[in-house]
PDB file of N, CA and C in Angstrom:
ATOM      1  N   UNK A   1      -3.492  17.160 -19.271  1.00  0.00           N
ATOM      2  CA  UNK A   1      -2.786  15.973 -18.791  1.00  0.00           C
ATOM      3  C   UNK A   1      -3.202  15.684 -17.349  1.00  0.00           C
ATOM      4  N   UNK A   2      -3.395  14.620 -17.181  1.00  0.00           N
ATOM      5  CA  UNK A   2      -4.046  13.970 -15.749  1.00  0.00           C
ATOM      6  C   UNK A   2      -3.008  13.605 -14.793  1.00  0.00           C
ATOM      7  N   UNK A   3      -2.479  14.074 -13.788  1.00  0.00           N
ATOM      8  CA  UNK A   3      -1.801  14.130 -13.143  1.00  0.00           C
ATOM      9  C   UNK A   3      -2.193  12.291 -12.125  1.00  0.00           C
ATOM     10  N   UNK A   4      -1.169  11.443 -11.567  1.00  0.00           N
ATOM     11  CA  UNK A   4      -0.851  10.526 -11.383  1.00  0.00           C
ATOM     12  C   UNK A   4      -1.450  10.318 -10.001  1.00  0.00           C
ATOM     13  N   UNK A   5      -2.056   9.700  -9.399  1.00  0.00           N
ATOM     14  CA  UNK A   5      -1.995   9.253  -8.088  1.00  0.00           C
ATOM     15  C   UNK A   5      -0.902   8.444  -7.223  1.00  0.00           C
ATOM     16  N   UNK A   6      -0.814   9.066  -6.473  1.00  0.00           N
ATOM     17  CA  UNK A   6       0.844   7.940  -5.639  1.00  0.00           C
ATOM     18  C   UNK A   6       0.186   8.017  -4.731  1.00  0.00           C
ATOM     19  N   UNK A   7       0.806   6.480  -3.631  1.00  0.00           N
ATOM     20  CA  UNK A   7       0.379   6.448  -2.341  1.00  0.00           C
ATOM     21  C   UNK A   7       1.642   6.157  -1.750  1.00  0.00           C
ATOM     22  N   UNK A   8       1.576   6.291  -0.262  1.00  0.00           N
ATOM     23  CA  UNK A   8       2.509   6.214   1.009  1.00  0.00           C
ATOM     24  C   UNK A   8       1.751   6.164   2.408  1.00  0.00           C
ATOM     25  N   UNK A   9       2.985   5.661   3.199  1.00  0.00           N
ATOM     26  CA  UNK A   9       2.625   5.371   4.171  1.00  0.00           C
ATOM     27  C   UNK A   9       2.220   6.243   5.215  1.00  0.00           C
ATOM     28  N   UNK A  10       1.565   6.279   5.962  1.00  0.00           N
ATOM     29  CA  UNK A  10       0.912   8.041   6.684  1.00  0.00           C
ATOM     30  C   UNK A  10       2.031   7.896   7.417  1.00  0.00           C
ATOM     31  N   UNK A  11       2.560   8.777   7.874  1.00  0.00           N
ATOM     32  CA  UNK A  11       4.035   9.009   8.320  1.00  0.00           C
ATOM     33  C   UNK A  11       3.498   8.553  10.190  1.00  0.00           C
ATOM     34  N   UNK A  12       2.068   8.861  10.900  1.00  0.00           N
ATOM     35  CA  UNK A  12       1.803   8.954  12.132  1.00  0.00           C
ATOM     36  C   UNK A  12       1.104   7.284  12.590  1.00  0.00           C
ATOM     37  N   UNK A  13       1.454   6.271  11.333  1.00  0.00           N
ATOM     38  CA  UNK A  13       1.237   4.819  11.505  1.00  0.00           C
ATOM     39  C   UNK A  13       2.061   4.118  12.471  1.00  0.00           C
ATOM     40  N   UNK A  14       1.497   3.198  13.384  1.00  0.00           N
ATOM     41  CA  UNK A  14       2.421   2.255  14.384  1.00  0.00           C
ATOM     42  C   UNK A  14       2.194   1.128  13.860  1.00  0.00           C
ATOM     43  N   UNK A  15       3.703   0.627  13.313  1.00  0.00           N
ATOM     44  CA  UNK A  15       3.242  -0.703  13.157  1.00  0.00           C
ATOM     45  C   UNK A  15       4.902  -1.730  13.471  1.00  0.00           C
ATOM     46  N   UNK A  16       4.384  -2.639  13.251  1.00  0.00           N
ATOM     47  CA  UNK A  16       5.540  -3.634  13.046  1.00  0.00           C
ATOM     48  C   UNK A  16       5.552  -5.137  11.873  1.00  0.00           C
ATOM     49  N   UNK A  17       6.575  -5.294  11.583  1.00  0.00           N
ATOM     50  CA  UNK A  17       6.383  -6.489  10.725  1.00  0.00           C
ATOM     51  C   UNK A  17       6.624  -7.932  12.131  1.00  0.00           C
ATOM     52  N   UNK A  18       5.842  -8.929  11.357  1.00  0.00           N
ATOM     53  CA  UNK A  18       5.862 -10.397  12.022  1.00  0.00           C
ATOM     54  C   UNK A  18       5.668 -11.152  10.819  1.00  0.00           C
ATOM     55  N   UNK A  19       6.963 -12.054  10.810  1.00  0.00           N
ATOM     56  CA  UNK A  19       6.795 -12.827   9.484  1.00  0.00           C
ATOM     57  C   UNK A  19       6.986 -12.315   8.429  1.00  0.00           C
ATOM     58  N   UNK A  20       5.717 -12.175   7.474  1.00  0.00           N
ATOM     59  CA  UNK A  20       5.226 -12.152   6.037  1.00  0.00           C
ATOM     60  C   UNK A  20       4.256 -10.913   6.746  1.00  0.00           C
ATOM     61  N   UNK A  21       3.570 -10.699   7.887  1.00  0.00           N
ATOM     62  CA  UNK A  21       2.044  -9.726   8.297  1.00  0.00           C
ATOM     63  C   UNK A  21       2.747  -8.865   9.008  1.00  0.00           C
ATOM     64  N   UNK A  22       1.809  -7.783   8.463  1.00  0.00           N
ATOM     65  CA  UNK A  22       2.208  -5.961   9.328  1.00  0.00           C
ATOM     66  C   UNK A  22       0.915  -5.782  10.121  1.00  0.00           C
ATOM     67  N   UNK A  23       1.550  -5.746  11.302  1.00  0.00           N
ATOM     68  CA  UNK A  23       0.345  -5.164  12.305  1.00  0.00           C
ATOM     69  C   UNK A  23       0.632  -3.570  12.402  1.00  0.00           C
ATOM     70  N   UNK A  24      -0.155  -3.582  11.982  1.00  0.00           N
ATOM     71  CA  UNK A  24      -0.763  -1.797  11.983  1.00  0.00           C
ATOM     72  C   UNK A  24      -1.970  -1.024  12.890  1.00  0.00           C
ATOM     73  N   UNK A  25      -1.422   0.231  13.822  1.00  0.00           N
ATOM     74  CA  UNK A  25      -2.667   0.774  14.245  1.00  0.00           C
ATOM     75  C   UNK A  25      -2.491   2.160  13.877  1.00  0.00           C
ATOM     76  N   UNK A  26      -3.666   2.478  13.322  1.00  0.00           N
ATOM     77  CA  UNK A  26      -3.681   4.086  12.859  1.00  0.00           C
ATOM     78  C   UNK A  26      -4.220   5.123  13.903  1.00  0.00           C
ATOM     79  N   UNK A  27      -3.286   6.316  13.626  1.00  0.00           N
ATOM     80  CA  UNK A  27      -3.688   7.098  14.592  1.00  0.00           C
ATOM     81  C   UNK A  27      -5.641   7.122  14.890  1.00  0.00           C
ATOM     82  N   UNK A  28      -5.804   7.121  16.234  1.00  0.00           N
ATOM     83  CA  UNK A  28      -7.118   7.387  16.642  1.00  0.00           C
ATOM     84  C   UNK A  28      -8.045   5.853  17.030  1.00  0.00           C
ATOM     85  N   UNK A  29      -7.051   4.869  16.007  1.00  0.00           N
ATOM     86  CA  UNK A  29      -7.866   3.575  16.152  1.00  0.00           C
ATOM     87  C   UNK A  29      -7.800   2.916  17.365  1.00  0.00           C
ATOM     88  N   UNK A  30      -8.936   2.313  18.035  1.00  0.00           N
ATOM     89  CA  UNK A  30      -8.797   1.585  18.908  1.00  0.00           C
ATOM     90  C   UNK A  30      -8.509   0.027  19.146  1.00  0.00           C
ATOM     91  N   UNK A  31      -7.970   0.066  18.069  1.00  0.00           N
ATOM     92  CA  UNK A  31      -7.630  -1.868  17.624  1.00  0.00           C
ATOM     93  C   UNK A  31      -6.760  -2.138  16.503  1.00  0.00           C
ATOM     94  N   UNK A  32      -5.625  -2.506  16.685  1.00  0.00           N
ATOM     95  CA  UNK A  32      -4.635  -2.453  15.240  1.00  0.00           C
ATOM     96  C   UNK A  32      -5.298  -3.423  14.796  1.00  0.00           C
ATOM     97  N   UNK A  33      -4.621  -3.861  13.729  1.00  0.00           N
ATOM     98  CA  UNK A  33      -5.535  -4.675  12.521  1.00  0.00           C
ATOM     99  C   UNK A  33      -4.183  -5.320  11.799  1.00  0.00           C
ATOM    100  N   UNK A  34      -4.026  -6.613  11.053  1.00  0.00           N
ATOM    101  CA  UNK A  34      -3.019  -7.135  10.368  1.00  0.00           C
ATOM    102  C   UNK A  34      -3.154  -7.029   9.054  1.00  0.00           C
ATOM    103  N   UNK A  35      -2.298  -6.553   8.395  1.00  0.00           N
ATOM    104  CA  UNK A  35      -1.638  -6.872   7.152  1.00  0.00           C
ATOM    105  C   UNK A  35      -1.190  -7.835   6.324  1.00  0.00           C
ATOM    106  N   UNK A  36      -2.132  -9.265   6.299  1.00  0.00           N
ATOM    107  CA  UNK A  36      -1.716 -10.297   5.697  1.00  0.00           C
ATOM    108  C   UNK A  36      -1.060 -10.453   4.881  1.00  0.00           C
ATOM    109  N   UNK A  37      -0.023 -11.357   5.348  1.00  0.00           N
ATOM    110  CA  UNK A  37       1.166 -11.105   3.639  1.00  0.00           C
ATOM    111  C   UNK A  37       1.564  -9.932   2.962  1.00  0.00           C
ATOM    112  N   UNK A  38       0.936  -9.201   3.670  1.00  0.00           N
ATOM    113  CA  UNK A  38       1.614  -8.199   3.209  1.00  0.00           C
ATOM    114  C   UNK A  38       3.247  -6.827   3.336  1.00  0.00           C
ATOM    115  N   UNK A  39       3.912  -7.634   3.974  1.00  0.00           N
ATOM    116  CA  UNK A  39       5.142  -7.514   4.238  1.00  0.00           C
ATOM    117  C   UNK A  39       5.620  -6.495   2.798  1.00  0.00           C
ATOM    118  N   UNK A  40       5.417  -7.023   1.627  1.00  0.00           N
ATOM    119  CA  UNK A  40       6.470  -6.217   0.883  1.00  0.00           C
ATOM    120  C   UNK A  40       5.316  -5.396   0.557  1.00  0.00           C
ATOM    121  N   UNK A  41       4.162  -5.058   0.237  1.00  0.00           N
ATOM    122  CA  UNK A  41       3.567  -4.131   0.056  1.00  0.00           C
ATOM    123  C   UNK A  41       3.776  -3.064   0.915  1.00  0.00           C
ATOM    124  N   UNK A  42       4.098  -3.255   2.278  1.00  0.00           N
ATOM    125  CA  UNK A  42       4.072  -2.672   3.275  1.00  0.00           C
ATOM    126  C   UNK A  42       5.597  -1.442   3.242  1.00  0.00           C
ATOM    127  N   UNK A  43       6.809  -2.484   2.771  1.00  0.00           N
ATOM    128  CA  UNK A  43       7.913  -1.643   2.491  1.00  0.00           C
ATOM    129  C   UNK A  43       8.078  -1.315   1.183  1.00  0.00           C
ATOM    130  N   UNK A  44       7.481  -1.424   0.593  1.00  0.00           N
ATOM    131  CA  UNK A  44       6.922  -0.690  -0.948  1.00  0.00           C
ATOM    132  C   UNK A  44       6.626   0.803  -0.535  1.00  0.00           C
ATOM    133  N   UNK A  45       5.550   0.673  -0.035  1.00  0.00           N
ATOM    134  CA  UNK A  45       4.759   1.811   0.411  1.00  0.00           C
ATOM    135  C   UNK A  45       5.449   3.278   1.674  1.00  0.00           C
ATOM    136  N   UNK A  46       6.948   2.437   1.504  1.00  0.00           N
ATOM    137  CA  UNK A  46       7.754   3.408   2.249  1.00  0.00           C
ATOM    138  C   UNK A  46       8.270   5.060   1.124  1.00  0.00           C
ATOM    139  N   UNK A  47       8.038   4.487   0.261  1.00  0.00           N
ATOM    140  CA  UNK A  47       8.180   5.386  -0.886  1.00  0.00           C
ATOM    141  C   UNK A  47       7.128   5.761  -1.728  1.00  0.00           C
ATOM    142  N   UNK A  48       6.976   6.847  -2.185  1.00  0.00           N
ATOM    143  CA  UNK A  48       5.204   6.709  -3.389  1.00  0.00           C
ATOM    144  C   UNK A  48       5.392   6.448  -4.439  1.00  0.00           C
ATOM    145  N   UNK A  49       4.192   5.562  -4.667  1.00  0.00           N
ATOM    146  CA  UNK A  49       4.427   5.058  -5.712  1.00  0.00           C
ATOM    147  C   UNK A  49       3.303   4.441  -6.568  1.00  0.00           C
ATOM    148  N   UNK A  50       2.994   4.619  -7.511  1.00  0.00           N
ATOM    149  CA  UNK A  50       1.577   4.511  -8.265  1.00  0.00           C
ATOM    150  C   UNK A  50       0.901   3.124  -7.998  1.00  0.00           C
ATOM    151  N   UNK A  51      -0.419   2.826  -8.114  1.00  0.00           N
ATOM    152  CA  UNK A  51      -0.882   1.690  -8.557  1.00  0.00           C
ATOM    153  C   UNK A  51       0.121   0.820  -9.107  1.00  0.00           C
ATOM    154  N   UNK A  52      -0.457   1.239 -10.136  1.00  0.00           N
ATOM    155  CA  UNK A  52       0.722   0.225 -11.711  1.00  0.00           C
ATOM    156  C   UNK A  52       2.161  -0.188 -11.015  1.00  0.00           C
ATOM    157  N   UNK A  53       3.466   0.922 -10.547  1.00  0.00           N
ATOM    158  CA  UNK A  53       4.484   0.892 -10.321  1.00  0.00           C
ATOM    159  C   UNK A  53       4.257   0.234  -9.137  1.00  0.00           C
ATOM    160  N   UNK A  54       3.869  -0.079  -8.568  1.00  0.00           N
ATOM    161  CA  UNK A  54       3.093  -0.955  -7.021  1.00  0.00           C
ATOM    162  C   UNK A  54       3.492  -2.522  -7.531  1.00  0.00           C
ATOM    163  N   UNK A  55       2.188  -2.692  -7.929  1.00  0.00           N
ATOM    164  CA  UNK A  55       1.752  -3.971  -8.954  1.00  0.00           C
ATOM    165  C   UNK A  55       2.963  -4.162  -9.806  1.00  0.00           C
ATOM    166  N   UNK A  56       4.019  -3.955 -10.402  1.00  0.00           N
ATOM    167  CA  UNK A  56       4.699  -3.828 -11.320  1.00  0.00           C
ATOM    168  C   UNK A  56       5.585  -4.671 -10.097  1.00  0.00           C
ATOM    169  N   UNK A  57       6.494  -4.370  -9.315  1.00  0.00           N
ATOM    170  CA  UNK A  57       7.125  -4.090  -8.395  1.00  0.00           C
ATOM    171  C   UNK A  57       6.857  -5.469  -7.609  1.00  0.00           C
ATOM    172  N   UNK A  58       5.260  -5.560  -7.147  1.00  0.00           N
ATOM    173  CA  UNK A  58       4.890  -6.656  -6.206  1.00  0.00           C
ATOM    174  C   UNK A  58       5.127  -8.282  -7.619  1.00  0.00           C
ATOM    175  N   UNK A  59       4.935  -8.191  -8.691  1.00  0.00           N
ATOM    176  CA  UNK A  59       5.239  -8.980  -9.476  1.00  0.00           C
ATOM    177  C   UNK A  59       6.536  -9.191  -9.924  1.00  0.00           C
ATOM    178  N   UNK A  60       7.261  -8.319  -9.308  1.00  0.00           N
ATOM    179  CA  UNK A  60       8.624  -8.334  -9.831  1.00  0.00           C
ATOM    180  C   UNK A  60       9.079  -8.635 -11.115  1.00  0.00           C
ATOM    181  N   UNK A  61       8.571  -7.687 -12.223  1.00  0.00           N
ATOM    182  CA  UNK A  61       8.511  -7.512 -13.642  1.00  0.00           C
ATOM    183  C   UNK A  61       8.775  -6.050 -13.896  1.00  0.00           C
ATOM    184  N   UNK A  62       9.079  -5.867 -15.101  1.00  0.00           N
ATOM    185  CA  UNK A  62       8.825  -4.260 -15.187  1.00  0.00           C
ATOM    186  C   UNK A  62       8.115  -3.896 -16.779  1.00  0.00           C
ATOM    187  N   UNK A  63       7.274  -5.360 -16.618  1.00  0.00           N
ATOM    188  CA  UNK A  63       6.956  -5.252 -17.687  1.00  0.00           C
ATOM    189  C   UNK A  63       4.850  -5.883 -17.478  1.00  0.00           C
ATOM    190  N   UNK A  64       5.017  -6.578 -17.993  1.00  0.00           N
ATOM    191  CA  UNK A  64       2.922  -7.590 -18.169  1.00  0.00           C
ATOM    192  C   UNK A  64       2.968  -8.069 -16.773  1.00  0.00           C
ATOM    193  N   UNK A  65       1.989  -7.883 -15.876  1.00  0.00           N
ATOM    194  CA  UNK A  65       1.909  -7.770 -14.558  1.00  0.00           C
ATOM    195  C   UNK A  65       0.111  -8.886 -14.937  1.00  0.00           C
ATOM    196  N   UNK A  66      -0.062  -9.656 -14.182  1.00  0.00           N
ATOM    197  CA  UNK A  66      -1.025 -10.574 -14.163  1.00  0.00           C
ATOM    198  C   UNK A  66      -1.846  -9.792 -13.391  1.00  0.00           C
ATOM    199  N   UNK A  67      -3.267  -9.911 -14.181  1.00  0.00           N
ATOM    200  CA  UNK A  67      -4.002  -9.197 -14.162  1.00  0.00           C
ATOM    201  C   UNK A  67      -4.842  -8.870 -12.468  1.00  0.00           C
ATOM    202  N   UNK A  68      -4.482 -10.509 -11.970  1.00  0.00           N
ATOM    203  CA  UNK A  68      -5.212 -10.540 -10.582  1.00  0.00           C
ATOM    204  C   UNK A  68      -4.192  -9.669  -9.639  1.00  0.00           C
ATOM    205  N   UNK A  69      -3.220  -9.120  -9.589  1.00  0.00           N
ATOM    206  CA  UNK A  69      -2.639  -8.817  -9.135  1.00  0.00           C
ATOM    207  C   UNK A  69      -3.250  -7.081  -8.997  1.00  0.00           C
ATOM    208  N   UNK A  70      -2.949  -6.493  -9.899  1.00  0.00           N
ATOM    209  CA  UNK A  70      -4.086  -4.926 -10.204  1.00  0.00           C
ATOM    210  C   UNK A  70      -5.265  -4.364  -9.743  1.00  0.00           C
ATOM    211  N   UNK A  71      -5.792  -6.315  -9.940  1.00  0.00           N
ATOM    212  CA  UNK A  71      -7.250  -5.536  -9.558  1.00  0.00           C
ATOM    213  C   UNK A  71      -7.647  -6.208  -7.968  1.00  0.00           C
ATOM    214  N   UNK A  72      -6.627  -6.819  -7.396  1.00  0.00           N
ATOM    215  CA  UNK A  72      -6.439  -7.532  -6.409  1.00  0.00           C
ATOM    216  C   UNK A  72      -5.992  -5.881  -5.041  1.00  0.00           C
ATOM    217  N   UNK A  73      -4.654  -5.155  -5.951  1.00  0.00           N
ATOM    218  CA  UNK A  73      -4.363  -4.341  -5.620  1.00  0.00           C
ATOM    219  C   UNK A  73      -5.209  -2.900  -5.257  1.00  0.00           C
ATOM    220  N   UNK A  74      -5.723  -2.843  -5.989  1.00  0.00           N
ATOM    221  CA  UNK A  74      -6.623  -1.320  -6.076  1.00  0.00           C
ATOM    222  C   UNK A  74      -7.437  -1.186  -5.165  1.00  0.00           C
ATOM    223  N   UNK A  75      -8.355  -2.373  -4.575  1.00  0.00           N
ATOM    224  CA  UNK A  75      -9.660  -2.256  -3.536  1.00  0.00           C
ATOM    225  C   UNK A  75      -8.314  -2.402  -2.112  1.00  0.00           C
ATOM    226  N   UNK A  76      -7.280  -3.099  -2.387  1.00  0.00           N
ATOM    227  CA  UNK A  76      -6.388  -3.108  -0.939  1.00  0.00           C
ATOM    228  C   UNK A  76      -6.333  -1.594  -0.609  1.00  0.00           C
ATOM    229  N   UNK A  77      -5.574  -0.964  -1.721  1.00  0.00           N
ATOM    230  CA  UNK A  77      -5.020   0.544  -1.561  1.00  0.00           C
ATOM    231  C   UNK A  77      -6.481   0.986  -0.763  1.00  0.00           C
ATOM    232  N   UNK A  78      -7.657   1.394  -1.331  1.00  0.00           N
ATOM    233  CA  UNK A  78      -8.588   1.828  -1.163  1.00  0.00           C
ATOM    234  C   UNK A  78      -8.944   1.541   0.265  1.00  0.00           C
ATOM    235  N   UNK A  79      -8.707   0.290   1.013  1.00  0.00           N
ATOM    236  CA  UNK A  79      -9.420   0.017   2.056  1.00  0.00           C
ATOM    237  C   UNK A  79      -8.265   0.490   3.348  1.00  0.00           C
ATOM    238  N   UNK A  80      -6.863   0.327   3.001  1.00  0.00           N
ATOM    239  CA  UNK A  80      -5.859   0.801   3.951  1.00  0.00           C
ATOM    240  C   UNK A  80      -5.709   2.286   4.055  1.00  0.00           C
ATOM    241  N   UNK A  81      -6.151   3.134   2.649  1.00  0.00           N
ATOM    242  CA  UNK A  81      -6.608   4.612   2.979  1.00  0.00           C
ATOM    243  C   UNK A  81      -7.649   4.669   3.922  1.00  0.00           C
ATOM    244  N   UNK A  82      -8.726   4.204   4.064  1.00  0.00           N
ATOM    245  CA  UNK A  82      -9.956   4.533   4.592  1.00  0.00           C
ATOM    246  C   UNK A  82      -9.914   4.047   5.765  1.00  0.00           C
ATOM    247  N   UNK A  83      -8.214   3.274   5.999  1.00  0.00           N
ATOM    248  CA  UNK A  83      -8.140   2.917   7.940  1.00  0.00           C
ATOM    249  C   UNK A  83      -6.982   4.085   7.909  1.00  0.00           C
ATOM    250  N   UNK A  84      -6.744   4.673   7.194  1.00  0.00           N
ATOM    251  CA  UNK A  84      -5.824   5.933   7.686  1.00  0.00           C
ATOM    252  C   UNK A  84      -4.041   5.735   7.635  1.00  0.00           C
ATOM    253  N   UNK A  85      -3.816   4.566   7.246  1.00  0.00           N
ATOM    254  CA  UNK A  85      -2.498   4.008   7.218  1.00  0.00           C
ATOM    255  C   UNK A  85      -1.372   4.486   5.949  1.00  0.00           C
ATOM    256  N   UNK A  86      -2.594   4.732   5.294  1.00  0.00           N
ATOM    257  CA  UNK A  86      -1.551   5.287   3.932  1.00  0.00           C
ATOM    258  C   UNK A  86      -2.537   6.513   3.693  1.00  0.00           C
ATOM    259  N   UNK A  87      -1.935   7.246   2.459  1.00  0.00           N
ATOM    260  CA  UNK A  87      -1.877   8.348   2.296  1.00  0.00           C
ATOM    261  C   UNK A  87      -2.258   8.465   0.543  1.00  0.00           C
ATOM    262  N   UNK A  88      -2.800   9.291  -0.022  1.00  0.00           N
ATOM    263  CA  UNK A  88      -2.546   9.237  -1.739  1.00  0.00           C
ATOM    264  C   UNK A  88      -2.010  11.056  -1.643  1.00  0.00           C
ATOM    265  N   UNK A  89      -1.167  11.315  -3.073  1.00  0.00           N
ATOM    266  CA  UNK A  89      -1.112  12.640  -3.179  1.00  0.00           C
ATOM    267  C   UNK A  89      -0.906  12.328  -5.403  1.00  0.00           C
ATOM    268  N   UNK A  90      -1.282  13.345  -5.943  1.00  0.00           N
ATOM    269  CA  UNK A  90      -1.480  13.811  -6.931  1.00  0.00           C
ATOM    270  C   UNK A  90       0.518  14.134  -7.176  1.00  0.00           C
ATOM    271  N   UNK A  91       0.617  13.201  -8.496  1.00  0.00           N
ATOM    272  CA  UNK A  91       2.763  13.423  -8.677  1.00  0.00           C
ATOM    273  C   UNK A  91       2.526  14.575 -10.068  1.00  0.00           C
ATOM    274  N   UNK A  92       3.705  15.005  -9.238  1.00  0.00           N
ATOM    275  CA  UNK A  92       3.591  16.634 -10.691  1.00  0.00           C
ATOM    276  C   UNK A  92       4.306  16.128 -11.573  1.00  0.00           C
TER     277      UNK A  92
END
């Protein structure tokens, strides 16, 4: 059985909300960076929580989630790990 990926927010992130956008600077960075629209992703991510249950959540369904939304989602996750802002861990 393949154990789940969850993500969260790196606990050592500075940020603030403005509007609908999260300005975020990750530890070490020399330039925060904004979070377009992304306000509820942002307090989503206060808790872990899978891809899918992400997307599920940001569509506010708990059910058929439109497809642009998933695959809209996945390269975000991917690129806010690789500025250090969030976190993934493996759910038992």
């Amino acid at each position: 059985m393949q154990r789940e990926v969850r993500w969260a927010r790196a606990t050592s992130v500075l940020w603030r909300s403005v509007l609908d956008d999260v300005v975020l600077l990750a530890p070490g960075a020399d330039q925060p960076f904004v979070l377009s629209g992304g306000r509820a992703l942002w307090e989503l991510l206060a808790d872990p929580f899978s891809p899918q249950e992400l997307a599920d959540r940001l569509a506010g369904t708990g059910g058929d989630v439109p497809p642009t939304i998933r695959t809209q989602l996945d390269p975000l996750l991917a690129d806010l790990a690789d500025r250090g802002v969030i976190s993934s861990f493996q759910a038992s």
